[in-house]
N, C-alpha and C. Protein backbone atom coordinates (compact mmCIF):
# COMPACT_ATOMS: atom_id res chain seq x y z
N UNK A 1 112.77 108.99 108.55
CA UNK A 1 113.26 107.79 107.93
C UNK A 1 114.54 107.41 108.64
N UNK A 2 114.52 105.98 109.11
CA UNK A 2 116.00 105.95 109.83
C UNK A 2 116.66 105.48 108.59
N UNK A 3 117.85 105.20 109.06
CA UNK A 3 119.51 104.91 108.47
C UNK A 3 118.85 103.69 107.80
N UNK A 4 118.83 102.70 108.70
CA UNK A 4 118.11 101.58 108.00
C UNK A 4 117.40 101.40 106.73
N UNK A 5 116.04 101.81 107.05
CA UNK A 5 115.18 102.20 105.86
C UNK A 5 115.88 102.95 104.90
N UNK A 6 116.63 103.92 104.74
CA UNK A 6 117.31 104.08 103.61
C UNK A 6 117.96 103.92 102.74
N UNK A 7 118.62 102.93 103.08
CA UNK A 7 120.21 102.25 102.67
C UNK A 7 120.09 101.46 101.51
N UNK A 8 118.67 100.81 101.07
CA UNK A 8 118.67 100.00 99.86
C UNK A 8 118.46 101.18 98.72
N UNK A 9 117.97 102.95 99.50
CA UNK A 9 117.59 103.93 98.03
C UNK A 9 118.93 104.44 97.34
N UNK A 10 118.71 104.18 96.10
CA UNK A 10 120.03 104.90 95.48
C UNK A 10 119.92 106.09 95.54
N UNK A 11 120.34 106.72 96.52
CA UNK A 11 120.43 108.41 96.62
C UNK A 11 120.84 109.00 95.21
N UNK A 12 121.41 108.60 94.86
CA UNK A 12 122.24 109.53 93.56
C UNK A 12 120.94 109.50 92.22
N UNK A 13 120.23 108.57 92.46
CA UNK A 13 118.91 108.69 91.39
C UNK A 13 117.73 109.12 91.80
N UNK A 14 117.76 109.38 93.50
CA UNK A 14 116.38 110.21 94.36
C UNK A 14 117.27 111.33 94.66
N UNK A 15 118.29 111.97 94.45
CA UNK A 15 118.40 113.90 95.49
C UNK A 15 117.09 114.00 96.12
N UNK A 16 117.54 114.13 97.36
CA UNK A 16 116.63 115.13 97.71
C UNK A 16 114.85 114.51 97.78
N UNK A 17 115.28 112.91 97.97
CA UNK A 17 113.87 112.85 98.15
C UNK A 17 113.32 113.32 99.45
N UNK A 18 111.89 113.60 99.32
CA UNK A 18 110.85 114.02 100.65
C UNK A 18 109.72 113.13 100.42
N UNK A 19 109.26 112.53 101.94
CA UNK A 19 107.49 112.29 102.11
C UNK A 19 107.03 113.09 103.08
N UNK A 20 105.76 112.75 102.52
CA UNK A 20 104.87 113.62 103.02
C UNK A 20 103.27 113.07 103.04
N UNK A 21 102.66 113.57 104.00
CA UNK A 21 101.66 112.46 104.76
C UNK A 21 100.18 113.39 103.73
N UNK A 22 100.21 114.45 104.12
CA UNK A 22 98.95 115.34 103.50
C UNK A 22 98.97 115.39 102.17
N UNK A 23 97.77 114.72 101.47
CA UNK A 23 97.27 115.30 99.76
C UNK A 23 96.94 116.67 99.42
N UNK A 24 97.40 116.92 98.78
CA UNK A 24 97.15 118.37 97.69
C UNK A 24 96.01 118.12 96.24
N UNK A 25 95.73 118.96 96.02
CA UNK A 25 94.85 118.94 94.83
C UNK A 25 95.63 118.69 93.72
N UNK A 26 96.96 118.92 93.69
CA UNK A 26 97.87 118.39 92.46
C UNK A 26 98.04 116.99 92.53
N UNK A 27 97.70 116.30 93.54
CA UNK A 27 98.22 115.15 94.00
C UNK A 27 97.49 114.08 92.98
N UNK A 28 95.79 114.55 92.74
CA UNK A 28 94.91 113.79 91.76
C UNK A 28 95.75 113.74 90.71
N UNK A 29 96.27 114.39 90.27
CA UNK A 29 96.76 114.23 88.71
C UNK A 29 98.23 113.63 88.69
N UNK A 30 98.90 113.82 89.80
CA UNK A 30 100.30 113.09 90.10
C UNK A 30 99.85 111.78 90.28
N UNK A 31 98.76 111.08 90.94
CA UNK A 31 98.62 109.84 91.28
C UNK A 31 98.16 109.17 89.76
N UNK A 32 97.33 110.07 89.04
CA UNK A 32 96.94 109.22 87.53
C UNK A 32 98.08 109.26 86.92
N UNK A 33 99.26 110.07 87.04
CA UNK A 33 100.71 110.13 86.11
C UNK A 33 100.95 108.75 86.61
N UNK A 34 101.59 108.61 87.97
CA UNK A 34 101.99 107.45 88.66
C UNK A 34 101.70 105.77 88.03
N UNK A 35 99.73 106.10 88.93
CA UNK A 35 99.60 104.79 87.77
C UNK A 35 99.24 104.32 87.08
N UNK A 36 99.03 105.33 86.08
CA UNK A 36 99.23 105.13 84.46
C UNK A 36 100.48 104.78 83.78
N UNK A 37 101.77 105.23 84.24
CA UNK A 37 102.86 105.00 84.07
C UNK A 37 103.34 103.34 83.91
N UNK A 38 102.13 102.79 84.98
CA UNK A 38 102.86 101.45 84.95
C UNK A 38 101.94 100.35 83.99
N UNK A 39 101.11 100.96 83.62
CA UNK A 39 100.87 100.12 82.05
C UNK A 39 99.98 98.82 82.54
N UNK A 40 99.76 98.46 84.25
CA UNK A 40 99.21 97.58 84.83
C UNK A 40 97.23 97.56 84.41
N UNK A 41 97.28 98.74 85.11
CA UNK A 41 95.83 99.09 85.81
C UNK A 41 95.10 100.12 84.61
N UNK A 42 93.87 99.54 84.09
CA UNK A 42 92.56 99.69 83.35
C UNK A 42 92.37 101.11 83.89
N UNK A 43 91.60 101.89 82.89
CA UNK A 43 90.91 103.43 83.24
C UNK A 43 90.04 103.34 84.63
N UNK A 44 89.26 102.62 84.46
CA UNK A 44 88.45 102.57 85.91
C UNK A 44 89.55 102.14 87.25
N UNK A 45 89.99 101.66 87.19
CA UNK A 45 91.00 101.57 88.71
C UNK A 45 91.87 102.67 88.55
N UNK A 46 92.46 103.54 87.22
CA UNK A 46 92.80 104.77 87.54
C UNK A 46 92.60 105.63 87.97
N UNK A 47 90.83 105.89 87.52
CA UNK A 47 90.05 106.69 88.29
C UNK A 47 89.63 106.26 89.48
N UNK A 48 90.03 104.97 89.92
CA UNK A 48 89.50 104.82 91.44
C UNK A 48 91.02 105.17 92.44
N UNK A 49 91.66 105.19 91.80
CA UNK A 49 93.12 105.78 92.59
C UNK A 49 92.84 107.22 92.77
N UNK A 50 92.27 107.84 91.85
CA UNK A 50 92.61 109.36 91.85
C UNK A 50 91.26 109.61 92.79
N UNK A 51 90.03 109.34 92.59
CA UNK A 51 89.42 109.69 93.60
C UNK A 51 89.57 109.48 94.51
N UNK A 52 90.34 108.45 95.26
CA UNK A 52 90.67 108.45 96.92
C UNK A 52 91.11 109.49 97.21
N UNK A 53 92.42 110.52 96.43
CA UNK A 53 92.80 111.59 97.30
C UNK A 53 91.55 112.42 96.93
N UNK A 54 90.65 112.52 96.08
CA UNK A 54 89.94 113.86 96.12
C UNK A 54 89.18 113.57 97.08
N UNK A 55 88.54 112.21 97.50
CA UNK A 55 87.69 111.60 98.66
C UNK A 55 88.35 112.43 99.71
N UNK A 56 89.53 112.25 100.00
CA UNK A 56 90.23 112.28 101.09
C UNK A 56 90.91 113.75 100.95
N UNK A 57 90.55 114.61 100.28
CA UNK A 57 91.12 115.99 99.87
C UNK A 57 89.17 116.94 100.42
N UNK A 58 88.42 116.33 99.99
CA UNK A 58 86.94 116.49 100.57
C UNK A 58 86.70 116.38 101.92
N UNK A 59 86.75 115.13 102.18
CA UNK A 59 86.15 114.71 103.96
C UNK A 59 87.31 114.35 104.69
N UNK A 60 88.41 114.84 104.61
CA UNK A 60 89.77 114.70 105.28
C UNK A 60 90.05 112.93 105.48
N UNK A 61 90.74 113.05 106.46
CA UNK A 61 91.20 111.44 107.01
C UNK A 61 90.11 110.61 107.76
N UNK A 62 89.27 111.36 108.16
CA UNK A 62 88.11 110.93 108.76
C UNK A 62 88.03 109.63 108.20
N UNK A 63 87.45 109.56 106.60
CA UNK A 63 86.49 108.50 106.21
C UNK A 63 87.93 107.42 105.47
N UNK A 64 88.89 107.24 106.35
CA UNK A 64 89.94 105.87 106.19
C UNK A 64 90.71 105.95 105.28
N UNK A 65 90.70 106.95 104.71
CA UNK A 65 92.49 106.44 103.42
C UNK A 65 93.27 107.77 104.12
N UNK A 66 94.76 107.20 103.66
CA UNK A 66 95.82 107.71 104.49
C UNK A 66 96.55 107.67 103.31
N UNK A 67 97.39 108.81 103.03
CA UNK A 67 98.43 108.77 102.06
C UNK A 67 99.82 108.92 102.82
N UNK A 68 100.66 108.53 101.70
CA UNK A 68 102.37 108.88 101.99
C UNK A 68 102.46 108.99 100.26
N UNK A 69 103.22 110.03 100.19
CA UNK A 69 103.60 110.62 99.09
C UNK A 69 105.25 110.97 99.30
N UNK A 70 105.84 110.56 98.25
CA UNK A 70 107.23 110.35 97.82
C UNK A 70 107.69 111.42 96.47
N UNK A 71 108.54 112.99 97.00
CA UNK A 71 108.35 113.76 96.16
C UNK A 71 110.10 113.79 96.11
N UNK A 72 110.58 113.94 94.81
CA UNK A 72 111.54 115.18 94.69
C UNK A 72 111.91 116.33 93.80
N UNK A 73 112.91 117.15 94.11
CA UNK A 73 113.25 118.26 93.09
C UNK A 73 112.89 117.92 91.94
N UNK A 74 112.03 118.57 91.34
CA UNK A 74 112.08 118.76 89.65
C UNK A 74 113.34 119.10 88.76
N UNK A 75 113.73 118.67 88.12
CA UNK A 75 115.21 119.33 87.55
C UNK A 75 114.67 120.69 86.88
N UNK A 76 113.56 120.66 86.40
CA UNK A 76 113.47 121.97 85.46
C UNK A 76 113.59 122.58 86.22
N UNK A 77 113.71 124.09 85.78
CA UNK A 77 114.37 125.63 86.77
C UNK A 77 113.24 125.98 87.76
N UNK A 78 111.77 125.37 87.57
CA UNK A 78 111.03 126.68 88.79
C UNK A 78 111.02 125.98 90.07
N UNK A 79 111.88 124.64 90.15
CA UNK A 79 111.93 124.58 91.72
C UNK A 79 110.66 123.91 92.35
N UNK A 80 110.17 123.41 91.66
CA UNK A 80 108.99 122.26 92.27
C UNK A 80 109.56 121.05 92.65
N UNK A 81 108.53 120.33 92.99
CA UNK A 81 108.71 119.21 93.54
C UNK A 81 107.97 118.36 92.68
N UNK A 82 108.73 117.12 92.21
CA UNK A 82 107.83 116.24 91.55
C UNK A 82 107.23 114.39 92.30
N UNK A 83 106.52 114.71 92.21
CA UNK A 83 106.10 113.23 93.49
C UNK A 83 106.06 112.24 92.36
N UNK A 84 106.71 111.03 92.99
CA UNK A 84 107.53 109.84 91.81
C UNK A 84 106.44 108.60 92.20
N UNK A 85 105.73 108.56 93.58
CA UNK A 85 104.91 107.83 94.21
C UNK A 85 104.44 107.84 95.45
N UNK A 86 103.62 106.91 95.77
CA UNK A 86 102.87 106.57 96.72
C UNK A 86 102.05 105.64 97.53
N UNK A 87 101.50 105.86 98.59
CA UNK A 87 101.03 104.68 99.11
C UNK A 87 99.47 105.17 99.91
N UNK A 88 98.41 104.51 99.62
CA UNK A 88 96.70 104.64 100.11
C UNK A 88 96.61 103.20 101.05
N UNK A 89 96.31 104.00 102.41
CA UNK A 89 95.99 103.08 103.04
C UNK A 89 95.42 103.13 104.42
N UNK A 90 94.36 102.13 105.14
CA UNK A 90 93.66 102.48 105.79
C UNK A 90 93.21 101.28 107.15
N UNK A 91 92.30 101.74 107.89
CA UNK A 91 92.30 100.74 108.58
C UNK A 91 91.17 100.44 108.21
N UNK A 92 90.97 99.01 108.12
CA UNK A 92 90.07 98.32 107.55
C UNK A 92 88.89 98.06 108.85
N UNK A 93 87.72 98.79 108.05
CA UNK A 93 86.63 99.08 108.53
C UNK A 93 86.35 97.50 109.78
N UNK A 94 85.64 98.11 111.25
CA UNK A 94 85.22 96.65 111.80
C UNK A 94 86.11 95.76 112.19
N UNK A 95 87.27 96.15 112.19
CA UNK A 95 88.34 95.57 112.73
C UNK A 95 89.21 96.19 113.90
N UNK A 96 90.13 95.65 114.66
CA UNK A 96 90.89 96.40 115.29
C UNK A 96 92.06 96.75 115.27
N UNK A 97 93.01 97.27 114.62
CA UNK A 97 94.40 97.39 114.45
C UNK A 97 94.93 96.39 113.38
N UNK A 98 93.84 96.67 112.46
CA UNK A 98 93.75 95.76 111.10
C UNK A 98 93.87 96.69 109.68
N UNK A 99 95.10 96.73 109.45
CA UNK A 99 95.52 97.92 108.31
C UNK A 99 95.07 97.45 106.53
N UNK A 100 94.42 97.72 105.91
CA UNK A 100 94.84 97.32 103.89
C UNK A 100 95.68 98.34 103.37
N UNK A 101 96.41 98.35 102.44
CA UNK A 101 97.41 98.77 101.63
C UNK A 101 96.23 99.07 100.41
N UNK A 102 95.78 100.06 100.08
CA UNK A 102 95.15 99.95 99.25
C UNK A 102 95.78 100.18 97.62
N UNK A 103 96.68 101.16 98.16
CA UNK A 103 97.90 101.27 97.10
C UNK A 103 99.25 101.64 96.93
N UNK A 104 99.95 100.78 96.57
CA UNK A 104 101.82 101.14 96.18
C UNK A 104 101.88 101.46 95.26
N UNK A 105 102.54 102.77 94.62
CA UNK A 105 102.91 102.50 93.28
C UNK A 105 103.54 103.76 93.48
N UNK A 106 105.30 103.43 92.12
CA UNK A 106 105.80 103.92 91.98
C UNK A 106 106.15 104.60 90.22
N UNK A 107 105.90 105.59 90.25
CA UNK A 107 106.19 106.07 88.98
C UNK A 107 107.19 105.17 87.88
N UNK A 108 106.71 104.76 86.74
CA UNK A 108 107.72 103.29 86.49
C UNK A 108 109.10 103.81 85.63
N UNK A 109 109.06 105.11 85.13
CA UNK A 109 110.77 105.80 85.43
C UNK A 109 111.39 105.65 86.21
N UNK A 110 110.95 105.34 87.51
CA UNK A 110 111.45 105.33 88.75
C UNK A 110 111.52 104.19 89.33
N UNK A 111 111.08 103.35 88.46
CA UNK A 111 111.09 102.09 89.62
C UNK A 111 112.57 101.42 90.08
N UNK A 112 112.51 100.36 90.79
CA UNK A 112 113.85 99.38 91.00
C UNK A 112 115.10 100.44 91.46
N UNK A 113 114.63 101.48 92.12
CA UNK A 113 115.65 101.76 93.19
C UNK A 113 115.43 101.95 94.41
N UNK A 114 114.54 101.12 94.68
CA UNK A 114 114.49 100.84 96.29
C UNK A 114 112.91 101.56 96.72
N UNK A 115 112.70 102.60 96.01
CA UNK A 115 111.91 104.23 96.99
C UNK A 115 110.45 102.51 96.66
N UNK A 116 109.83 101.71 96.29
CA UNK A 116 108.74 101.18 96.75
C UNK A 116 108.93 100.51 98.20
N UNK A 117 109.96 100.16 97.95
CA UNK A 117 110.06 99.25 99.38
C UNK A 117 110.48 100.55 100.65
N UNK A 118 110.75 101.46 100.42
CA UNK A 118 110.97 102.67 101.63
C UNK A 118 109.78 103.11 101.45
N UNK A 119 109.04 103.48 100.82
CA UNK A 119 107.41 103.40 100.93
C UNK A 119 106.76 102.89 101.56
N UNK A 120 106.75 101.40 101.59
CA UNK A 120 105.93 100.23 102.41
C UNK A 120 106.61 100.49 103.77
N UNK A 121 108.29 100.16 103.77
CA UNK A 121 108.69 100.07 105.48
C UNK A 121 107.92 101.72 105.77
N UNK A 122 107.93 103.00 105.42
CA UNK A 122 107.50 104.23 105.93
C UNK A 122 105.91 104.13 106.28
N UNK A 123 105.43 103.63 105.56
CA UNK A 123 103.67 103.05 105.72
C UNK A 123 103.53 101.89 106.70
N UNK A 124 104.15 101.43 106.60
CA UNK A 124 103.98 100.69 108.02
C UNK A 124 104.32 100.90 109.58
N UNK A 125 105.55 101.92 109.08
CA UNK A 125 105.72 102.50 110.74
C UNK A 125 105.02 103.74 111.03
N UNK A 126 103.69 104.16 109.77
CA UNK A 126 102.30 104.97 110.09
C UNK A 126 101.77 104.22 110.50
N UNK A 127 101.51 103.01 110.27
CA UNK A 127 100.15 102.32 110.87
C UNK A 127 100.42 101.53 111.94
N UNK A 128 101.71 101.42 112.72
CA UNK A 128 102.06 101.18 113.75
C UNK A 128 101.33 102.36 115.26
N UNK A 129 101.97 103.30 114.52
CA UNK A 129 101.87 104.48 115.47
C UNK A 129 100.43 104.87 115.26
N UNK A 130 99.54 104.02 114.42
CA UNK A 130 98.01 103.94 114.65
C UNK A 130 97.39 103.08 114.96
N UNK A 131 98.51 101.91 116.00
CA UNK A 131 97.36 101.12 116.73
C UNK A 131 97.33 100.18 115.79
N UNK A 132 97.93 99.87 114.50
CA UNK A 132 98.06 98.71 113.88
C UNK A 132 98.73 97.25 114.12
N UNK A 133 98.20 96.15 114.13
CA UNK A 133 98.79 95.28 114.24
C UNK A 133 99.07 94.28 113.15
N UNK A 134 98.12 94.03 112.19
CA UNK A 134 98.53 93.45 110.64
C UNK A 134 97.95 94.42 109.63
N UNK A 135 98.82 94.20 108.22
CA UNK A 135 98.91 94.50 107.45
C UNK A 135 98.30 93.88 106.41
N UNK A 136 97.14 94.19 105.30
CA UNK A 136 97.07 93.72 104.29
C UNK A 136 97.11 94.28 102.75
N UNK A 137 97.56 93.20 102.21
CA UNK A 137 97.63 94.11 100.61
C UNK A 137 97.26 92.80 99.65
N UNK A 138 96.53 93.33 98.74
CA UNK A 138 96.12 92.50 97.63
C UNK A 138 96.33 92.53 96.14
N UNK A 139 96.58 91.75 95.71
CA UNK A 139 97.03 92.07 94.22
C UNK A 139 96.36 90.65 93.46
N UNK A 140 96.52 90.74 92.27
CA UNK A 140 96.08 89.84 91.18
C UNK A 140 96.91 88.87 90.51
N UNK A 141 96.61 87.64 90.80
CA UNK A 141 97.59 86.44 90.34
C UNK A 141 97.55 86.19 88.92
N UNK A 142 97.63 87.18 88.01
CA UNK A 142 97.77 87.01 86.84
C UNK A 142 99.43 87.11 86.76
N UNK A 143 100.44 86.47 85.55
CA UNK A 143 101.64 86.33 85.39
C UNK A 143 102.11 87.82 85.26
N UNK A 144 101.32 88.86 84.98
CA UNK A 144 102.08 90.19 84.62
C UNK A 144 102.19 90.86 86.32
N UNK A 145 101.59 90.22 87.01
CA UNK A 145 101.80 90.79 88.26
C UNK A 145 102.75 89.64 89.19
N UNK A 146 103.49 88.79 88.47
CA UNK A 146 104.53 88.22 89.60
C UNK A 146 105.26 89.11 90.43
N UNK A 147 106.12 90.37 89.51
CA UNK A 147 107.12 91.11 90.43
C UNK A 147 106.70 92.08 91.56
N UNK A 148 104.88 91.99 91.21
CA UNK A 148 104.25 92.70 92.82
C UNK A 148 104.28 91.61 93.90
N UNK A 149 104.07 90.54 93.95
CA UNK A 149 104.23 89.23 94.28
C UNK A 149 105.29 89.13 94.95
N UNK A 150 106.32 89.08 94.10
CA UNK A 150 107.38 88.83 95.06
C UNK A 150 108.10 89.93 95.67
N UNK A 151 107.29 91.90 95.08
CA UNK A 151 107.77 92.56 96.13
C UNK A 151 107.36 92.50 97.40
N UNK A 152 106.05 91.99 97.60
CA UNK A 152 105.73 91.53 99.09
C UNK A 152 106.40 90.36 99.79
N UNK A 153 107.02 89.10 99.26
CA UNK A 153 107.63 88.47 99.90
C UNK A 153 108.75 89.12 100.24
N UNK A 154 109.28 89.84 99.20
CA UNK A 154 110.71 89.95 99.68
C UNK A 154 111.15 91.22 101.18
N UNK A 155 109.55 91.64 101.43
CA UNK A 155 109.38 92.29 102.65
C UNK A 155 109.16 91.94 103.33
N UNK A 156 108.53 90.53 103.05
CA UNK A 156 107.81 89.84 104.24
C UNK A 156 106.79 89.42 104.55
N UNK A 157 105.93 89.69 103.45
CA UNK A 157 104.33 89.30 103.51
C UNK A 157 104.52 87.50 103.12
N UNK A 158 103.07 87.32 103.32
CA UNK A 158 102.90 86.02 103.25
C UNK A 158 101.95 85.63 102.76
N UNK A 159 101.60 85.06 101.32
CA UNK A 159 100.73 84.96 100.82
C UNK A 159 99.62 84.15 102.07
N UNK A 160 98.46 84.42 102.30
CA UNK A 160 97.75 84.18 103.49
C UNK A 160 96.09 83.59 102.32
N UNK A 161 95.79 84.25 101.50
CA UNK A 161 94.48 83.64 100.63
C UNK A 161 94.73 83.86 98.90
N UNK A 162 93.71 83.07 98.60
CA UNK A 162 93.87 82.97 97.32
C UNK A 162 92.57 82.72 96.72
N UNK A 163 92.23 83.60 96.23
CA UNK A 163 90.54 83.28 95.81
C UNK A 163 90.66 83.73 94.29
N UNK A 164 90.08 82.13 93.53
CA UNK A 164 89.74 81.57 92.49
C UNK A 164 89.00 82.69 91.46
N UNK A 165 89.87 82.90 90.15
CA UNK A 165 88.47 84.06 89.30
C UNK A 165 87.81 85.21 89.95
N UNK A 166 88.48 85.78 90.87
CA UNK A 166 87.95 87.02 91.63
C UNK A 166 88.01 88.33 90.58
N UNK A 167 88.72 88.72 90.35
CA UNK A 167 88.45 90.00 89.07
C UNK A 167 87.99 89.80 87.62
N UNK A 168 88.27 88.45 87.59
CA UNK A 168 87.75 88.11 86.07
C UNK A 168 87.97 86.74 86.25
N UNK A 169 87.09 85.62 85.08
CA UNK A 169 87.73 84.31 84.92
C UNK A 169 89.28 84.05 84.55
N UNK A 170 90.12 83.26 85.43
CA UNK A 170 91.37 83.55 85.31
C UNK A 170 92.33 84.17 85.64
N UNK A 171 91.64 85.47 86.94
CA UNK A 171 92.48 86.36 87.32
C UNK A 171 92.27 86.39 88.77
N UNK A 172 92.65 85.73 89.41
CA UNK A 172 92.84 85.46 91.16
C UNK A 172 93.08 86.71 92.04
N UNK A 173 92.30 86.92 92.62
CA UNK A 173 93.14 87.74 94.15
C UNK A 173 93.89 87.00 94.93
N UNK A 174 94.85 87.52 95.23
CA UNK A 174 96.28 86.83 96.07
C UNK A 174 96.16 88.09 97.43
N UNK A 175 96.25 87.83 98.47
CA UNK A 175 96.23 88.30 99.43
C UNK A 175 97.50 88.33 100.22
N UNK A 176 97.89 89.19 101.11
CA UNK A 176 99.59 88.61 101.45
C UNK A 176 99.30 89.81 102.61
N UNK A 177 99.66 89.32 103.85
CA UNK A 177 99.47 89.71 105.22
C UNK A 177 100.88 90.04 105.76
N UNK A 178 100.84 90.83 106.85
CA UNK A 178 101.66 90.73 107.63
C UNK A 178 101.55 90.96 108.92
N UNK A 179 102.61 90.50 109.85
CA UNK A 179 102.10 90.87 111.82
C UNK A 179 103.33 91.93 111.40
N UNK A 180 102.67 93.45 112.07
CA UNK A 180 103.55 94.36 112.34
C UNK A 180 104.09 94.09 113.75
């Protein structure tokens, strides 16, 4: 992580944060803590979060999802590590140096000190160093998801499509790109 990328995390509310690229089998149940935490996402997209790492805990990196995992000290005494969040993401099948974000999310105790957006800049300078050249991430234009919305502008994405009633009547996919 350079100097840069760090500087918006409030150190004094992360000690001691670490990432880390490889899933663990604890990781399934850290990722349903994660995003369940944020009160967004239905049982079935929970369980479709948690099976990517077991996907990807099964047939390795091979078959396209890529994690970054965001851990620190546990305060309790045995000295673990507790992972606060993360990011699933891959290169999008049939393309060439064409990345999706399949998922951000930060433990929502944790949110609004920066560690989502040092997430994304850290995930993107993975998929650089894999031959990436844009970035995509998608989210849902319903009003409870503005502040995902404008965490991608305020990085830099660009809302790029917008397709009408895609998850439900009323609930839009918003698409938001970027040139790495």
């Amino acid at each position: 992580m350079s100097e840069s990328d760090s500087s918006s995390i409030n150190h004094d509310a992360l000690p001691g944060l670490m990432l880390r690229d490889e899933p663990t089998r604890a990781d399934v149940e850290c990722v349903r803590a994660i995003v369940s935490s944020s009160s967004f996402f239905n049982a079935a997209e929970i369980d479709i979060a948690c099976e990517l790492v077991e996907e990807t805990l099964a047939k390795g990196q091979t078959d396209g999802y890529r994690f970054l995992f965001a851990d620190i000290p546990d305060p309790r005494p045995h000295g673990r590590l507790r992972t606060i969040g993360y990011t699933c993401y891959g290169q999008t099948p049939c393309t060439i140096g064409t990345f999706d974000l399949y998922w951000i999310a930060v433990h929502n105790d944790l949110r609004s000190k920066g560690l989502g957006a040092l997430l994304q800049k850290e995930t993107e300078a993975r998929i650089r160093l894999l031959g990436g050249r844009r970035v995509f991430a998608e989210t849902s234009g319903r009003e409870q998801y503005e502040p995902t919305r404008r965490f991608y502008v305020k990085l830099g994405y660009k809302a790029e499509a917008r397709l009408a009633d895609f998850y439900a009547p009323g609930d839009d996919k918003v698409i938001y790109g970027m040139t790495l």
